[in-house]
N, C-alpha and C. Protein backbone atom coordinates (compact mmCIF):
# COMPACT_ATOMS: atom_id res chain seq x y z
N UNK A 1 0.81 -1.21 0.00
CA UNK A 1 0.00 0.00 0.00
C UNK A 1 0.86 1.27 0.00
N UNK A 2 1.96 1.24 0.58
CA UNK A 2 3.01 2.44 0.52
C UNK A 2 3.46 3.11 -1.00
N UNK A 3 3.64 1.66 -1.44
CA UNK A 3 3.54 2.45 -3.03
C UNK A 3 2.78 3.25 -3.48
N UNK A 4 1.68 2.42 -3.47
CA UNK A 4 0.18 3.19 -3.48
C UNK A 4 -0.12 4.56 -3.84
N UNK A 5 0.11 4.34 -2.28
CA UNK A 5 0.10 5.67 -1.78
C UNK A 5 0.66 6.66 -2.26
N UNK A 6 2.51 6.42 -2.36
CA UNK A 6 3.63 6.94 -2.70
C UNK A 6 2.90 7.24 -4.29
N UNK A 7 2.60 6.39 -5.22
CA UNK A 7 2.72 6.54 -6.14
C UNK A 7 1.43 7.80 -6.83
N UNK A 8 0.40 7.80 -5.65
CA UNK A 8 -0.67 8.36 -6.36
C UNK A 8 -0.53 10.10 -5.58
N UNK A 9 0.09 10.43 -4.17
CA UNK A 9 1.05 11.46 -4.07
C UNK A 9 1.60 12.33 -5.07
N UNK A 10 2.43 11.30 -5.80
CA UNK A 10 3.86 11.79 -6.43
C UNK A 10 3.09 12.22 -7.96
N UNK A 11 2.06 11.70 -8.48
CA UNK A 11 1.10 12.45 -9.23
C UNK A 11 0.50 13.09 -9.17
N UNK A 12 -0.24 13.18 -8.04
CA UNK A 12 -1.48 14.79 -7.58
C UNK A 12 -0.34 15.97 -7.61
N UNK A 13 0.83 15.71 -7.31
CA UNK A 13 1.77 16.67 -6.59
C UNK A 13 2.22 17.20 -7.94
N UNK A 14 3.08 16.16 -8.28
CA UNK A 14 3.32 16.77 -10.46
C UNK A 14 2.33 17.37 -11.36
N UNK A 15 0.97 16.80 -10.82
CA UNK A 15 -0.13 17.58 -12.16
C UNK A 15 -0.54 19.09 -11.37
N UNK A 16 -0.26 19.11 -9.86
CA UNK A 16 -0.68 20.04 -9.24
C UNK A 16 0.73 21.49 -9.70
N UNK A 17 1.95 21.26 -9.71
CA UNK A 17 2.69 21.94 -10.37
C UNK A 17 2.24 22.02 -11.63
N UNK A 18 2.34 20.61 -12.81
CA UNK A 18 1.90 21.01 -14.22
C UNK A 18 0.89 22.78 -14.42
N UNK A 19 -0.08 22.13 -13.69
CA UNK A 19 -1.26 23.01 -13.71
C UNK A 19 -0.87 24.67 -13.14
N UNK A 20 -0.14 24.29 -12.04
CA UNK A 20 -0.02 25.74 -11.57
C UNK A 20 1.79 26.74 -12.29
N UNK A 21 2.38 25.83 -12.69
CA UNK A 21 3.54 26.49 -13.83
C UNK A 21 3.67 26.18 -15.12
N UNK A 22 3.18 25.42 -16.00
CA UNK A 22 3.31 25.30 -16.92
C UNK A 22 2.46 25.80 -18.04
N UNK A 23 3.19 26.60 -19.31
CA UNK A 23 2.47 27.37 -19.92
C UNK A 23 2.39 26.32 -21.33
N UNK A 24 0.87 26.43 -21.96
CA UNK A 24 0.72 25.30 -22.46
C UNK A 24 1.53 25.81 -24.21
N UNK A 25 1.31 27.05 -24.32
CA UNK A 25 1.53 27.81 -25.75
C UNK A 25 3.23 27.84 -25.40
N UNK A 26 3.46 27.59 -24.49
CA UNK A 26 5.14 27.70 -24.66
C UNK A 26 5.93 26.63 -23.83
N UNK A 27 5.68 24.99 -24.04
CA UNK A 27 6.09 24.31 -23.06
C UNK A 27 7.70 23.66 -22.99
N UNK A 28 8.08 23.85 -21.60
CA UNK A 28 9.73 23.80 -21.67
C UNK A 28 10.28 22.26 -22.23
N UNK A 29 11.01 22.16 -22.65
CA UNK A 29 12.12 20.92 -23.08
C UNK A 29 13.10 20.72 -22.71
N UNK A 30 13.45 19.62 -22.09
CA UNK A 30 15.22 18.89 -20.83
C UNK A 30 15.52 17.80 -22.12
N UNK A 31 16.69 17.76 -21.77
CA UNK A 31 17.71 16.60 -22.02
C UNK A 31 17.59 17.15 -23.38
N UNK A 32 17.46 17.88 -23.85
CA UNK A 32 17.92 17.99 -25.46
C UNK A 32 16.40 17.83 -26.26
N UNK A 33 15.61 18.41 -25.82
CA UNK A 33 14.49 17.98 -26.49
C UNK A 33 13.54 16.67 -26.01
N UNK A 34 14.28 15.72 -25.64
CA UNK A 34 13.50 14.41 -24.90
C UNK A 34 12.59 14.39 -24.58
N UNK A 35 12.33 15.11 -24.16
CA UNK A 35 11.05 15.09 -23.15
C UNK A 35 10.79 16.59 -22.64
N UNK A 36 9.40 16.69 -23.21
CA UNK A 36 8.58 18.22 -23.66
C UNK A 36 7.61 18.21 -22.01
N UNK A 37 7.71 19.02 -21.81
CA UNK A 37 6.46 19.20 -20.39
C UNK A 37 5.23 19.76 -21.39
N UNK A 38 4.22 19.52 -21.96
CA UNK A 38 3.19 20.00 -22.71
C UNK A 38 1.90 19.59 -22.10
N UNK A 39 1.55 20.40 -21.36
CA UNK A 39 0.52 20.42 -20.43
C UNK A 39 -0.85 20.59 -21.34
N UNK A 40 -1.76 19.52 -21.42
CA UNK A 40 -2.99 18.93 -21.77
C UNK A 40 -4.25 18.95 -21.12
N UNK A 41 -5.82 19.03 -21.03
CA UNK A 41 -6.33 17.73 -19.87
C UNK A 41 -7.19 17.19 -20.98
N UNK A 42 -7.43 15.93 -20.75
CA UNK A 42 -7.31 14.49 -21.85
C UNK A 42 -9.00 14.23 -21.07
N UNK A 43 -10.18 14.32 -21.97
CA UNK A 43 -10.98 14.04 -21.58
C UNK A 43 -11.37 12.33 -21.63
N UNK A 44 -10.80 11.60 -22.71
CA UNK A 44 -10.58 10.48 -22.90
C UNK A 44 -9.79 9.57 -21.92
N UNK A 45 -9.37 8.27 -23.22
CA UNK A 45 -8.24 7.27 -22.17
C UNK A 45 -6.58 7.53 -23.10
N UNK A 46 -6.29 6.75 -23.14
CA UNK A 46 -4.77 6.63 -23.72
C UNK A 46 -4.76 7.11 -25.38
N UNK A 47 -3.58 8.36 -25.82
CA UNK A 47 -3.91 8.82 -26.98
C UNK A 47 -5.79 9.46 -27.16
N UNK A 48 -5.58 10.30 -26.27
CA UNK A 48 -7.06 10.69 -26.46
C UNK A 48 -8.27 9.77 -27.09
N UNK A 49 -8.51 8.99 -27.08
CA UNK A 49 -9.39 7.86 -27.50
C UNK A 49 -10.41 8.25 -26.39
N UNK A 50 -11.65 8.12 -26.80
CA UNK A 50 -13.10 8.14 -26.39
C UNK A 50 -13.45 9.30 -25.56
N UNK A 51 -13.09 10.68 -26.20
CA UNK A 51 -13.20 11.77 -25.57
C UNK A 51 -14.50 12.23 -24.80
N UNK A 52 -15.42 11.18 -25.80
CA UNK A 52 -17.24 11.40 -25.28
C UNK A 52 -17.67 10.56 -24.18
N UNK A 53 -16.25 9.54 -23.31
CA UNK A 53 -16.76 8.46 -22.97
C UNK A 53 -16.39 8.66 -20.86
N UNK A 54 -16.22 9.92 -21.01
CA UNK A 54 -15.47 10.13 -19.50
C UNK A 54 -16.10 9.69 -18.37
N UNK A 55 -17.53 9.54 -18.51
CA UNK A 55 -18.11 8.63 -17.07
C UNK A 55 -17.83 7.77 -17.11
N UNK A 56 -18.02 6.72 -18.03
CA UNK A 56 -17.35 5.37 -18.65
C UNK A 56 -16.34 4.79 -17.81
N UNK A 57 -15.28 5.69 -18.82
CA UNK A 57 -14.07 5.41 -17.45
C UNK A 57 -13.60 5.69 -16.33
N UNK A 58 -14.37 7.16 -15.98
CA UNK A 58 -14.64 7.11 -14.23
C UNK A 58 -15.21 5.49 -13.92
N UNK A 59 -16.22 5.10 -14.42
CA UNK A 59 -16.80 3.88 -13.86
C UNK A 59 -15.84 2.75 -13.92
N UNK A 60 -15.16 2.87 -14.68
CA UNK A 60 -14.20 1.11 -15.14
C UNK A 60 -13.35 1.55 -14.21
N UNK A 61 -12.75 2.35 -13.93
CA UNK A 61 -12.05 2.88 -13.09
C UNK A 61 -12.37 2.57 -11.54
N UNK A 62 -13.22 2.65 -11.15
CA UNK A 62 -13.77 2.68 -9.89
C UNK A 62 -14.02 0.94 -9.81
N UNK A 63 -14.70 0.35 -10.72
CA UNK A 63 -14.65 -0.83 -10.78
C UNK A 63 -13.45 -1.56 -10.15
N UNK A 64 -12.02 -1.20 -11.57
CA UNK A 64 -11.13 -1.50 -11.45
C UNK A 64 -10.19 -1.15 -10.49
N UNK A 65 -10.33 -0.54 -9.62
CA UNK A 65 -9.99 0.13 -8.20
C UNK A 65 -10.46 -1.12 -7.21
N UNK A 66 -11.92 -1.32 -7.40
CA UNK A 66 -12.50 -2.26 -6.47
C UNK A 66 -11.88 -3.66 -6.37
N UNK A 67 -11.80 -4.39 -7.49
CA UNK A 67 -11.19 -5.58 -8.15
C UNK A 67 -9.82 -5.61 -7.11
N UNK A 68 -8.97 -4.80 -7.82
CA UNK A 68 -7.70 -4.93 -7.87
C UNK A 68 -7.45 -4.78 -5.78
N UNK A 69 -7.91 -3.90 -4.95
CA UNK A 69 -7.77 -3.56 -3.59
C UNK A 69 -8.44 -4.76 -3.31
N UNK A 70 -9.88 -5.11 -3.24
CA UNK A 70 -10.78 -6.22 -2.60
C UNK A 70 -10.26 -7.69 -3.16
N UNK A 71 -9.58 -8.10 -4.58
CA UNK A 71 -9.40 -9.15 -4.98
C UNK A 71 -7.67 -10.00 -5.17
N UNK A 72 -7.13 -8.83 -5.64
CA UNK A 72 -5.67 -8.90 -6.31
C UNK A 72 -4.98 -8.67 -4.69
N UNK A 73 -5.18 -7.63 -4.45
CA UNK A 73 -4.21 -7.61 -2.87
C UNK A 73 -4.25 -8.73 -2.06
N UNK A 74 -5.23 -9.04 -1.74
CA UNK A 74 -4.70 -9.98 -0.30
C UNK A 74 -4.21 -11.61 -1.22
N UNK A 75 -4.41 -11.42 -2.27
CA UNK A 75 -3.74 -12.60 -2.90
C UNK A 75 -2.48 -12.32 -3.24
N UNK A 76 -1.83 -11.16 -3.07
CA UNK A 76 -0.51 -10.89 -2.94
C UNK A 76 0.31 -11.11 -2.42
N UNK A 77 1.54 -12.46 -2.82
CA UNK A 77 2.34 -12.58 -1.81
C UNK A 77 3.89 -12.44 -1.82
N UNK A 78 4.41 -12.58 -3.20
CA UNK A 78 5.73 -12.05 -3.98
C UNK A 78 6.26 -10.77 -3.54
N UNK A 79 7.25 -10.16 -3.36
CA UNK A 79 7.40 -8.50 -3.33
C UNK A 79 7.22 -7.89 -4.01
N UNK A 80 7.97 -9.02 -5.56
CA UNK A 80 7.72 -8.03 -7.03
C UNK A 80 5.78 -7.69 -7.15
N UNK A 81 5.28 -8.58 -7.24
CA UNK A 81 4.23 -8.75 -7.15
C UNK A 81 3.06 -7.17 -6.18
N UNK A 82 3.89 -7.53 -5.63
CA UNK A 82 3.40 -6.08 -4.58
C UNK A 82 3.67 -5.05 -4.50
N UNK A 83 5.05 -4.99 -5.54
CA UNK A 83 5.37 -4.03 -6.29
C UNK A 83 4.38 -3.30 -6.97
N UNK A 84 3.93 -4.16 -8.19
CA UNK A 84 3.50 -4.41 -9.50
C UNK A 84 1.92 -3.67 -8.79
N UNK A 85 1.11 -4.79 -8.40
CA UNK A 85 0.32 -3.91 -7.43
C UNK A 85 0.10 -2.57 -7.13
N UNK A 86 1.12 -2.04 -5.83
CA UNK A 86 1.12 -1.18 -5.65
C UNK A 86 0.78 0.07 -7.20
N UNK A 87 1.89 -0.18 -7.65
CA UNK A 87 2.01 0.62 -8.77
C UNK A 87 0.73 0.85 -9.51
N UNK A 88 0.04 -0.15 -9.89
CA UNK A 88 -1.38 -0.55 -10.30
C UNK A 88 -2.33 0.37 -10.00
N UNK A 89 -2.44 0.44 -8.49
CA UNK A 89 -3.41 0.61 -7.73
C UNK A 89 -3.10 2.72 -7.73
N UNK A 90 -1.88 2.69 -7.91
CA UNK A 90 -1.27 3.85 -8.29
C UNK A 90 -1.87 4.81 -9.48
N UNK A 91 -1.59 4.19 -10.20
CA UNK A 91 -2.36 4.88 -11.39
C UNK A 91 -3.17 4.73 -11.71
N UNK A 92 -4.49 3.82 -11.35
CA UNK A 92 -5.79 3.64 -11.32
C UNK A 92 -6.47 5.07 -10.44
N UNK A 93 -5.67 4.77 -9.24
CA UNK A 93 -5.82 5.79 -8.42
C UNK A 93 -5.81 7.39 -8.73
N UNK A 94 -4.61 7.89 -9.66
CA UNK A 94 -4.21 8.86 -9.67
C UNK A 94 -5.28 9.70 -10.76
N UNK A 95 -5.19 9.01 -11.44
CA UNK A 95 -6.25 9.42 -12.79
C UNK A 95 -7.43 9.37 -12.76
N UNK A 96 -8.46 8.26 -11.77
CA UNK A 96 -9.39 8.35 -11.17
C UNK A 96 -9.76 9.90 -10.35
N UNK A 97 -8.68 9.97 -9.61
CA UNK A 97 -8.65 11.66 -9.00
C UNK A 97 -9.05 12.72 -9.79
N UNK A 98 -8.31 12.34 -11.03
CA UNK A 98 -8.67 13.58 -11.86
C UNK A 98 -10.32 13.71 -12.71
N UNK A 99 -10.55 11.99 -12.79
CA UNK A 99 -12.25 12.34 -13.35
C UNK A 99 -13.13 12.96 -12.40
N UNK A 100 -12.80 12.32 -11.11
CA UNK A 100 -13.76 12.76 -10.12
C UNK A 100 -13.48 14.42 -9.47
N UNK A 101 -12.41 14.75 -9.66
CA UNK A 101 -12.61 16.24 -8.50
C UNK A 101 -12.04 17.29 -9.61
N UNK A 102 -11.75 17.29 -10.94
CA UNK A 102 -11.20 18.01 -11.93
C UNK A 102 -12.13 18.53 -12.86
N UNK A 103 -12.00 19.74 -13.34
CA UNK A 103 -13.14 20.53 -13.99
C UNK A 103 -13.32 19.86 -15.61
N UNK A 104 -14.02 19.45 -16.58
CA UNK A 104 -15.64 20.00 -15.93
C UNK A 104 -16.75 19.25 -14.85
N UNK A 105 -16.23 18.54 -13.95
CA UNK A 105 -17.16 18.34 -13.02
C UNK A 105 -17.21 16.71 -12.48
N UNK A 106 -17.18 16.43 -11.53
CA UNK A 106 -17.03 14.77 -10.90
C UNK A 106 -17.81 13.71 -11.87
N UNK A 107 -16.89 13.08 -12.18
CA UNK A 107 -17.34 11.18 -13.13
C UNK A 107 -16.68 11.97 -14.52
N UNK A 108 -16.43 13.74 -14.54
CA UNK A 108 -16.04 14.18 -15.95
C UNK A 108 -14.99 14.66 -16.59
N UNK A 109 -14.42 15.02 -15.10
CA UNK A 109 -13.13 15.66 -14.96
C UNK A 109 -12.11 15.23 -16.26
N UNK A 110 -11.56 16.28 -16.83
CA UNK A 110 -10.42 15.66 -17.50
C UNK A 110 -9.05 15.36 -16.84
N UNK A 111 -8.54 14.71 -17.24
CA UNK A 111 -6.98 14.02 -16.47
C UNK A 111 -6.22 15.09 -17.23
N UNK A 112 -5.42 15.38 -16.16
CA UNK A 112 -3.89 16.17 -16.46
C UNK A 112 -2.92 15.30 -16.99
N UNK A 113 -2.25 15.79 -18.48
CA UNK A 113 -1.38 15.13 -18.93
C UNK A 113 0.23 15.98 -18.93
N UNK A 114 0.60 15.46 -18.84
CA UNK A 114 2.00 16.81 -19.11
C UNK A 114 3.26 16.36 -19.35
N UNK A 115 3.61 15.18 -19.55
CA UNK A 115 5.05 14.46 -19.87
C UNK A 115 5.33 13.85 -21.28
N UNK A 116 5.47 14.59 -22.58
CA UNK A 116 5.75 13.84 -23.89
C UNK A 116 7.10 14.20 -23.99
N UNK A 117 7.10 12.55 -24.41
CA UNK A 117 8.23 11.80 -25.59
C UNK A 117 8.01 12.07 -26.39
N UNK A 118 9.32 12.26 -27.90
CA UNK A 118 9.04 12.00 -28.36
C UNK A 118 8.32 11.08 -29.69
N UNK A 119 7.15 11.54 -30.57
CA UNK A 119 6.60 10.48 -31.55
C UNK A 119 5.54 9.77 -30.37
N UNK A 120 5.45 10.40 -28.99
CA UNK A 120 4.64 9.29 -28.44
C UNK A 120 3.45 10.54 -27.72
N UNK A 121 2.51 9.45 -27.17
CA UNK A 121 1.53 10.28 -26.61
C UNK A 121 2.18 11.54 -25.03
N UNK A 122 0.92 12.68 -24.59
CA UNK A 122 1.33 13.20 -23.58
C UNK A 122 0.78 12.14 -22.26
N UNK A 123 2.10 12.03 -21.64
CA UNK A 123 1.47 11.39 -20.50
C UNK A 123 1.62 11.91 -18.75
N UNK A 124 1.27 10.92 -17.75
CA UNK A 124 1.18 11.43 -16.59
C UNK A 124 2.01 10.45 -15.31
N UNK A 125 2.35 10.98 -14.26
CA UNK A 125 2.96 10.11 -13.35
C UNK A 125 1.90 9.03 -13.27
N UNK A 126 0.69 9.00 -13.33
CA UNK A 126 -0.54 7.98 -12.85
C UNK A 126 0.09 6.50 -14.22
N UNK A 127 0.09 7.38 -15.56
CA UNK A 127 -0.17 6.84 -16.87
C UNK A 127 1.37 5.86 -16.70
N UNK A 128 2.77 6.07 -16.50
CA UNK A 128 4.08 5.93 -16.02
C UNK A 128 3.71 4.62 -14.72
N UNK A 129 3.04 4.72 -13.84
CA UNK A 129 2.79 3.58 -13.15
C UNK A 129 1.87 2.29 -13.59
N UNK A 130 1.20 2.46 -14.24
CA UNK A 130 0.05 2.01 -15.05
C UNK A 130 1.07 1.45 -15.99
N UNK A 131 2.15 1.82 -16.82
CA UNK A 131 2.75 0.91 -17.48
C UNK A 131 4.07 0.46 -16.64
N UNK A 132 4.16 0.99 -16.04
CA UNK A 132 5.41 0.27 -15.06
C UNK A 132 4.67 -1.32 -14.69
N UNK A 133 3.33 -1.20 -14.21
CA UNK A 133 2.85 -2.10 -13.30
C UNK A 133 2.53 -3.21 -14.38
N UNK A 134 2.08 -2.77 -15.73
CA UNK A 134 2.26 -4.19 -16.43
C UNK A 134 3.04 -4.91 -17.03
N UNK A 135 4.10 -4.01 -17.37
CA UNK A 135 5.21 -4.27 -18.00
C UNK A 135 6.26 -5.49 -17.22
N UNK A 136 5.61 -4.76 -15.77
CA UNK A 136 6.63 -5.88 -14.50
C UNK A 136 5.89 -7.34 -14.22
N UNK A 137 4.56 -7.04 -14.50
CA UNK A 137 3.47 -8.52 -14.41
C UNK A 137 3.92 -8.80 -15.48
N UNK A 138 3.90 -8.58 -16.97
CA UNK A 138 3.84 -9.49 -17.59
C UNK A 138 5.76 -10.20 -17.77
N UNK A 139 6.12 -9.92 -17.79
CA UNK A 139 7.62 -9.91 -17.42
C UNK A 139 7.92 -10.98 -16.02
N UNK A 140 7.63 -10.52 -15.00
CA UNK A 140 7.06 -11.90 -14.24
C UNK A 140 6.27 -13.04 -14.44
N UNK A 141 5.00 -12.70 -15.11
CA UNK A 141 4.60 -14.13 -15.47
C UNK A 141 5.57 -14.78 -16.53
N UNK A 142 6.17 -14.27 -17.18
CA UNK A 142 7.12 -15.08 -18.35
C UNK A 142 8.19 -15.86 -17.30
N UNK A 143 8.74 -14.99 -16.61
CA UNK A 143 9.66 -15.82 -16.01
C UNK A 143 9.78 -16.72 -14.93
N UNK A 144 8.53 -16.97 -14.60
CA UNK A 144 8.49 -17.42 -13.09
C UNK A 144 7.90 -18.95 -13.93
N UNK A 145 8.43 -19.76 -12.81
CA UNK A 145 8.41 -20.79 -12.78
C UNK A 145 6.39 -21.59 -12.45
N UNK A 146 6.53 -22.55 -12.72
CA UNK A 146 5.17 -22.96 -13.05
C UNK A 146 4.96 -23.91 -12.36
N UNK A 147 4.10 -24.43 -11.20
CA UNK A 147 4.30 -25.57 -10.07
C UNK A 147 3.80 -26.64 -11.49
N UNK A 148 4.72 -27.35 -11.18
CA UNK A 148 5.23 -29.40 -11.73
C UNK A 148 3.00 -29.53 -11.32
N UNK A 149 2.98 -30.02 -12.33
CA UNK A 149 0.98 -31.11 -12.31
C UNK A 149 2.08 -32.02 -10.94
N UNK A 150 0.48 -32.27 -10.30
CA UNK A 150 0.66 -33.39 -9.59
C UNK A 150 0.39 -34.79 -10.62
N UNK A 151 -0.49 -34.69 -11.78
CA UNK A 151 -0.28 -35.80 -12.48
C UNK A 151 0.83 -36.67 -12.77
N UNK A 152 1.08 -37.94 -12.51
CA UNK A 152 2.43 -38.48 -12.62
C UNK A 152 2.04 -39.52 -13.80
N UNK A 153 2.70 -39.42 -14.75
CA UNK A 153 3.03 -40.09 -15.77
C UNK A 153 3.62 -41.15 -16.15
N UNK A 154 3.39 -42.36 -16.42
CA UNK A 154 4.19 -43.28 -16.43
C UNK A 154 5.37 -43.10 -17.21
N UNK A 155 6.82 -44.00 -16.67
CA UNK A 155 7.77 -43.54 -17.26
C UNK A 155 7.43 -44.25 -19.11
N UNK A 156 8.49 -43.74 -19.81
CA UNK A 156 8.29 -43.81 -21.23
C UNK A 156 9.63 -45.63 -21.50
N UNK A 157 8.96 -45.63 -22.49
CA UNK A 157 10.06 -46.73 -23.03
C UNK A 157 10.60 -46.14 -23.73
N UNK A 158 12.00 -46.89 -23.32
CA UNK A 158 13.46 -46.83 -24.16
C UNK A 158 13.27 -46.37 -25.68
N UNK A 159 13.16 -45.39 -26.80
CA UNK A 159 12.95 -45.84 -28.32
C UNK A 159 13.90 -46.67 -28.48
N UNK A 160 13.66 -47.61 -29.34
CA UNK A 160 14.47 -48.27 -30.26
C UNK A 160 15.30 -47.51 -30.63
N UNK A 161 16.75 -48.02 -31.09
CA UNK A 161 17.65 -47.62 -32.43
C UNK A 161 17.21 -48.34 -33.91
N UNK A 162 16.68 -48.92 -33.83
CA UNK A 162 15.99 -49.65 -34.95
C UNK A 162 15.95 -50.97 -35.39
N UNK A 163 15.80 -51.62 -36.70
CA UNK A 163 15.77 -53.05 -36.44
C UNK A 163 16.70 -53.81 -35.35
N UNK A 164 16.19 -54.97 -35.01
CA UNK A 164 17.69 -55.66 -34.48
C UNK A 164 18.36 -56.08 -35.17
N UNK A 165 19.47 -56.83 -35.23
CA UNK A 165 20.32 -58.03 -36.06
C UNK A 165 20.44 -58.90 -35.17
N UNK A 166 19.20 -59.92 -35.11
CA UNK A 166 19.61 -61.74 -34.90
C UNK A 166 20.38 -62.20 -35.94
């Protein structure tokens, strides 16, 4: 839950600067261009997709909030895992914040975006945990080992090398 926590913090706190310094007609650029601060709010989901659909995903959201705290946690027992989680629950969290208490109005709010790459979409500390958190599940499920079936198999016969010579 510290992540959580940590993680959905460390976004209210960044979009709460975005919002209160960043000028959208003139937005600053680090590392050589890399990465543009271009302050947005994204009534949609990822790449502005379903701009008409913002209760929607307030709702999947809230859903998916429910799921993941009431179902996925206490079946948590790995660190990475609780990592992964945390992080999850992070950016579900963070962006949820913004439908519900962000103008134009609760279930409608648009999400603060403000971190582009480039060639890629504007994104957010919430959006950054949200792919941290699957990138590390699915990456774990590849590598982790798979409990042995209790089915036991009879052993196999020898193949042949082929005809005999009597």
């Amino acid at each position: 839950m510290l992540i959580a926590l940590a993680g959905l913090a460390l976004d209210q706190v960044t979009k709460a600067m975005a919002v209160a310094w960043l000028d959208p007609t003139n937005p600053p650029k680090i590392l050589g261009g890399l990465i543009t601060f271009q302050l947005i709010r994204n009534p949609g989901a990822a790449f502005s997709m379903g701009e008409n659909a913002t209760v929607l995903f307030a709702v999947l959201a809230i859903v998916a909030l429910v799921v993941v705290s009431v179902w996925l946690v206490p079946r948590t027992t790995a660190r990475v895992w609780a990592i992964a989680t945390g992080l999850l629950l992070a950016g579900i969290a963070g962006n949820l914040t913004d439908r519900l208490f962000r103008p134009p109005g609760i279930m409608r709010g648009h999400v603060v975006d403000f971190i582009q790459l480039p060639y890629f979409a504007i994104v957010n500390v919430a959006d950054i945990c949200l792919t941290s958190a699957a990138v590390t599940m699915v990456i774990v499920s590849l590598v982790s080992e798979r409990p042995k079936s209790d089915v036991s198999a009879a052993p196999e016969a020898p193949e042949e090398s082929g005809p005999s010579q009597a």
